[in-house]
N, C-alpha and C. Protein backbone atom coordinates (compact mmCIF):
# COMPACT_ATOMS: atom_id res chain seq x y z
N UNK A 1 -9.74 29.54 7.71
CA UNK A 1 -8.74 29.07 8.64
C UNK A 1 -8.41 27.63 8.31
N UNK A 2 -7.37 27.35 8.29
CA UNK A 2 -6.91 25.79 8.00
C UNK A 2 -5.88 25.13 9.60
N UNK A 3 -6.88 24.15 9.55
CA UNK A 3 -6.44 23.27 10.76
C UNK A 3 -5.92 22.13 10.23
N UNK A 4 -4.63 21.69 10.32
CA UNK A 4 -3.88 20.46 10.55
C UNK A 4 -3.76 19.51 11.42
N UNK A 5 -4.68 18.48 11.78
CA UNK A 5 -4.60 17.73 12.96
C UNK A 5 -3.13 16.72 13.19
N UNK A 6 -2.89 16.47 11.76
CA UNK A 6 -1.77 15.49 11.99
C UNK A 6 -0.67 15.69 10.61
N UNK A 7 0.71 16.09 10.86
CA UNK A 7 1.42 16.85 9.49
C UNK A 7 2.59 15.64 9.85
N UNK A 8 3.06 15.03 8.60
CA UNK A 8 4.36 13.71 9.07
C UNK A 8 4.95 14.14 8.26
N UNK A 9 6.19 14.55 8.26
CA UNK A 9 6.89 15.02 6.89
C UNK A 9 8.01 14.10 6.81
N UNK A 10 8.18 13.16 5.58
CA UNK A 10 9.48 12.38 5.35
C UNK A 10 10.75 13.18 4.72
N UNK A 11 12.12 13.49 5.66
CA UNK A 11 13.18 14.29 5.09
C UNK A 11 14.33 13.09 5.23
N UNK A 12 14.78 13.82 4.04
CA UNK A 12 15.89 12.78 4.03
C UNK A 12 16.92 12.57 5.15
N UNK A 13 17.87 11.38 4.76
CA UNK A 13 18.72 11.46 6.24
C UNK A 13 19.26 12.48 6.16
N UNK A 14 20.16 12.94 7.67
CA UNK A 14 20.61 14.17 8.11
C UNK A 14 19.97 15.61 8.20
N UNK A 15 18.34 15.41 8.32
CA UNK A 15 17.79 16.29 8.18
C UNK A 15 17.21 16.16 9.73
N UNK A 16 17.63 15.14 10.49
CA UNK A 16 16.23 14.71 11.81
C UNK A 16 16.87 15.73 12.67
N UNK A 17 17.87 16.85 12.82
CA UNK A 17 18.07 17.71 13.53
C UNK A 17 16.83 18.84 13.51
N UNK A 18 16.87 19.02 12.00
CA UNK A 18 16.26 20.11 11.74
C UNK A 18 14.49 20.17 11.58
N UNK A 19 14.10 18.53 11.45
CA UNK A 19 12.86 18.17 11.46
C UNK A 19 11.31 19.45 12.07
N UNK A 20 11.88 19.14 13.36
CA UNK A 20 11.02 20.20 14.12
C UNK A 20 11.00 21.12 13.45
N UNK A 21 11.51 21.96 13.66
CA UNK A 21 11.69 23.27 13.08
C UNK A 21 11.23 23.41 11.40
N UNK A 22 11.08 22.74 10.87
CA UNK A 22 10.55 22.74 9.42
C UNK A 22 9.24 22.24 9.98
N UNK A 23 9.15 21.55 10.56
CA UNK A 23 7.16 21.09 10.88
C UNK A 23 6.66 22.30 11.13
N UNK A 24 7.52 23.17 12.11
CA UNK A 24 6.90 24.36 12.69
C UNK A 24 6.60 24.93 11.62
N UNK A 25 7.55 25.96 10.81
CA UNK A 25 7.77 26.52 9.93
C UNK A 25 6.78 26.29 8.71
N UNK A 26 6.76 25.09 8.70
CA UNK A 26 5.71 24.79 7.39
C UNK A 26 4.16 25.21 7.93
N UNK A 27 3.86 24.76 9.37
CA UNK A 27 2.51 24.87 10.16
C UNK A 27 2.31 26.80 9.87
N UNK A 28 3.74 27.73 9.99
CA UNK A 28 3.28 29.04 10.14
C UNK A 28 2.86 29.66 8.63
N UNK A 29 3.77 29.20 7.43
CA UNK A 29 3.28 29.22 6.32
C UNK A 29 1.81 28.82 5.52
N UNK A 30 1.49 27.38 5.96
CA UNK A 30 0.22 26.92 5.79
C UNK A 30 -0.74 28.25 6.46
N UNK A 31 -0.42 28.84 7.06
CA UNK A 31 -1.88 29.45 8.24
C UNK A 31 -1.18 30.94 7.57
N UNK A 32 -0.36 31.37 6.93
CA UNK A 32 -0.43 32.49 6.06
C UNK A 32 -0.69 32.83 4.51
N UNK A 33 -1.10 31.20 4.23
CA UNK A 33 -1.69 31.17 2.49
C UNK A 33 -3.02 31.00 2.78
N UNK A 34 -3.93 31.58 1.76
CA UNK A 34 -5.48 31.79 1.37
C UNK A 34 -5.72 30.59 1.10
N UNK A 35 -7.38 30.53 2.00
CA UNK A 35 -7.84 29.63 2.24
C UNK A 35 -9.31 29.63 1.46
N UNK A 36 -9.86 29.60 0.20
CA UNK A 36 -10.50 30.01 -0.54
C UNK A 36 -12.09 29.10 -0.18
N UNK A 37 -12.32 28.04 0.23
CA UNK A 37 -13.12 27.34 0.87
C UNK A 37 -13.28 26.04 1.24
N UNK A 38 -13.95 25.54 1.94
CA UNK A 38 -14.13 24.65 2.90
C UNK A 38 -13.82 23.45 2.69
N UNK A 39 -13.41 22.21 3.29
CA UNK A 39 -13.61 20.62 2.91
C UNK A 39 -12.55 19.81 4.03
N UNK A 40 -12.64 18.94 3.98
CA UNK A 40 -12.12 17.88 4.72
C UNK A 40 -11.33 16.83 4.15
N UNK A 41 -9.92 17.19 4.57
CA UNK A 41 -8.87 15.84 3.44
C UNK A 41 -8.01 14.87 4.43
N UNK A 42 -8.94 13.69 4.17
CA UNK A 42 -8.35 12.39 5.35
C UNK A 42 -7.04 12.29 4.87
N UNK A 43 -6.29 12.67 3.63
CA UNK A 43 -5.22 11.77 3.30
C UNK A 43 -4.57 13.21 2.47
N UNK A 44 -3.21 13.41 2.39
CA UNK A 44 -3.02 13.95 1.27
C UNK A 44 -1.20 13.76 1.05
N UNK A 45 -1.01 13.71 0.02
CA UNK A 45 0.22 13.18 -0.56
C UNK A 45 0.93 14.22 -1.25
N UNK A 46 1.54 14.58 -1.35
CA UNK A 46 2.67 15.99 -1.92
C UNK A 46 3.70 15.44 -2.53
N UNK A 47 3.57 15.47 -3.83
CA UNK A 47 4.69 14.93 -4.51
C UNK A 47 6.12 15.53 -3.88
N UNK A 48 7.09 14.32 -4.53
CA UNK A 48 8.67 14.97 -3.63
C UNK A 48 9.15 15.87 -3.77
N UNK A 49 9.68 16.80 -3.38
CA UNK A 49 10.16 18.46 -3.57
C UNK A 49 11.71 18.27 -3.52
N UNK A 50 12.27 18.36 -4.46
CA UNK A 50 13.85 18.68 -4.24
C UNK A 50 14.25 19.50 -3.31
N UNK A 51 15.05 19.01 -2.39
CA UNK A 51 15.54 19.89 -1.17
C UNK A 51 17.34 20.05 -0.94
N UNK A 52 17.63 21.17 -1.43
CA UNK A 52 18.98 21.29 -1.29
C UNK A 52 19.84 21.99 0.01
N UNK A 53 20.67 21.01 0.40
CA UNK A 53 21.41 20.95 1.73
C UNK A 53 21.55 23.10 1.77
N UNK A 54 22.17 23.60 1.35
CA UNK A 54 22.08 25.03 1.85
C UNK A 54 20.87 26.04 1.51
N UNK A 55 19.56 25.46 1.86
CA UNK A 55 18.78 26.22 1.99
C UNK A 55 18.08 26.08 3.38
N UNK A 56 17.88 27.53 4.02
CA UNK A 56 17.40 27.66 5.39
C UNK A 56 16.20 26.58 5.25
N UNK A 57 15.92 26.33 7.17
CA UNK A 57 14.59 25.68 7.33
C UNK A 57 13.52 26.22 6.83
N UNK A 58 13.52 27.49 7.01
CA UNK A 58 12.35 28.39 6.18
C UNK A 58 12.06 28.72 4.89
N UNK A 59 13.03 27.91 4.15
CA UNK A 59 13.14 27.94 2.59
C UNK A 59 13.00 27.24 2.15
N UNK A 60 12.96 26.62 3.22
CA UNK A 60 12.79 24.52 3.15
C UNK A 60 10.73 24.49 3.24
N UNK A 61 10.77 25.18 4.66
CA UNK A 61 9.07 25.08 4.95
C UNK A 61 8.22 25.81 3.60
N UNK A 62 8.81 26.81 3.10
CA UNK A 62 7.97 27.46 2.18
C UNK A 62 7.77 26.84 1.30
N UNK A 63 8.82 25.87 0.41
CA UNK A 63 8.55 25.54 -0.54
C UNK A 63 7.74 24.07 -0.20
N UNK A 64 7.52 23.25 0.94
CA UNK A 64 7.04 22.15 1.30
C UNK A 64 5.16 23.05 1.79
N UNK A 65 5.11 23.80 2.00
CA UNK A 65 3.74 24.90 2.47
C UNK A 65 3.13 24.91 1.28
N UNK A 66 3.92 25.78 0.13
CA UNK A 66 3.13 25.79 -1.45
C UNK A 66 2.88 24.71 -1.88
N UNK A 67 3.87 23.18 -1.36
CA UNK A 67 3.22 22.41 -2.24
C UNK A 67 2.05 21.62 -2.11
N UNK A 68 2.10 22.21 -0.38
CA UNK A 68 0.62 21.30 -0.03
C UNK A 68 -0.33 22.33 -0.20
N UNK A 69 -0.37 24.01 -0.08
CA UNK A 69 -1.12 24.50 -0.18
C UNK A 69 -1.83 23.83 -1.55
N UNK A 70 -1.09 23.94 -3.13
CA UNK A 70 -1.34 23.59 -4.20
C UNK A 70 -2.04 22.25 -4.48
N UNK A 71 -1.91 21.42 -3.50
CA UNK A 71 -2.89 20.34 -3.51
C UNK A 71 -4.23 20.49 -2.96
N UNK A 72 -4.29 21.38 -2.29
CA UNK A 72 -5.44 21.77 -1.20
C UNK A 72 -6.33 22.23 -1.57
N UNK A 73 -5.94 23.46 -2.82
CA UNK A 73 -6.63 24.41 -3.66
C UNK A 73 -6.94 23.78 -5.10
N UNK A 74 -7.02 22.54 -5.18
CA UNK A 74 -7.42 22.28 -6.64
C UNK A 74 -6.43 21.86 -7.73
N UNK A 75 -5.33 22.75 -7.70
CA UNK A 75 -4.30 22.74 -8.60
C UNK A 75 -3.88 21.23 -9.03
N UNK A 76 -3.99 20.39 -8.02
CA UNK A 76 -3.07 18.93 -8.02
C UNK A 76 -3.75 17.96 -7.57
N UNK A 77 -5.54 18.39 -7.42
CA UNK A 77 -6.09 17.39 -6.44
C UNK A 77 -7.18 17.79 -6.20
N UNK A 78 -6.97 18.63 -4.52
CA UNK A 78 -8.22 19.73 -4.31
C UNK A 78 -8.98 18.68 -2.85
N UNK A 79 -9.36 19.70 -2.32
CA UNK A 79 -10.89 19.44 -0.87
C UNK A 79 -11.53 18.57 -0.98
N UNK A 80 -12.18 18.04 -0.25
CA UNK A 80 -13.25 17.01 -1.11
C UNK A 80 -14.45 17.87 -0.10
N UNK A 81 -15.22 17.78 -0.37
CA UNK A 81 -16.36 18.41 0.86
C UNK A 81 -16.75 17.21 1.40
């Protein structure tokens, strides 16, 4: 299970409508990718993701979900225990 105590996402301008709704969105994605094992990450940084104006919020959250999943799991970084 992966718990997020605190998620800040920087979007560019004209995005602060849609903000919420991508926090959400990203929170339901995170909690539907595999969680392979345990650790604790005070800090974590997600390189910038190109985000293009006609893609849904949920196309938006998925691809901002994989990229933190991918830091989480090792790929770019990884858990620290």
């Amino acid at each position: 299970m992966l718990t997020i105590d605190h998620l800040r996402l920087q979007l560019p301008a004209g995005y602060e409508k849609r903000a919420a709704s991508i926090a959400r969105l990203v929170a339901r994605e995170l909690g539907r990718l595999p969680v392979t094992h345990s650790g604790r990450v005070e800090h974590l940084a997600v390189p910038q993701i190109t985000l293009h104006g006609n893609q849904t919020d949920k196309q938006l959250a998925i691809g901002i979900a994989r990229s933190i999943h991918s830091q989480m799991t090792g790929e770019a970084g990884g858990c620290h225990d």
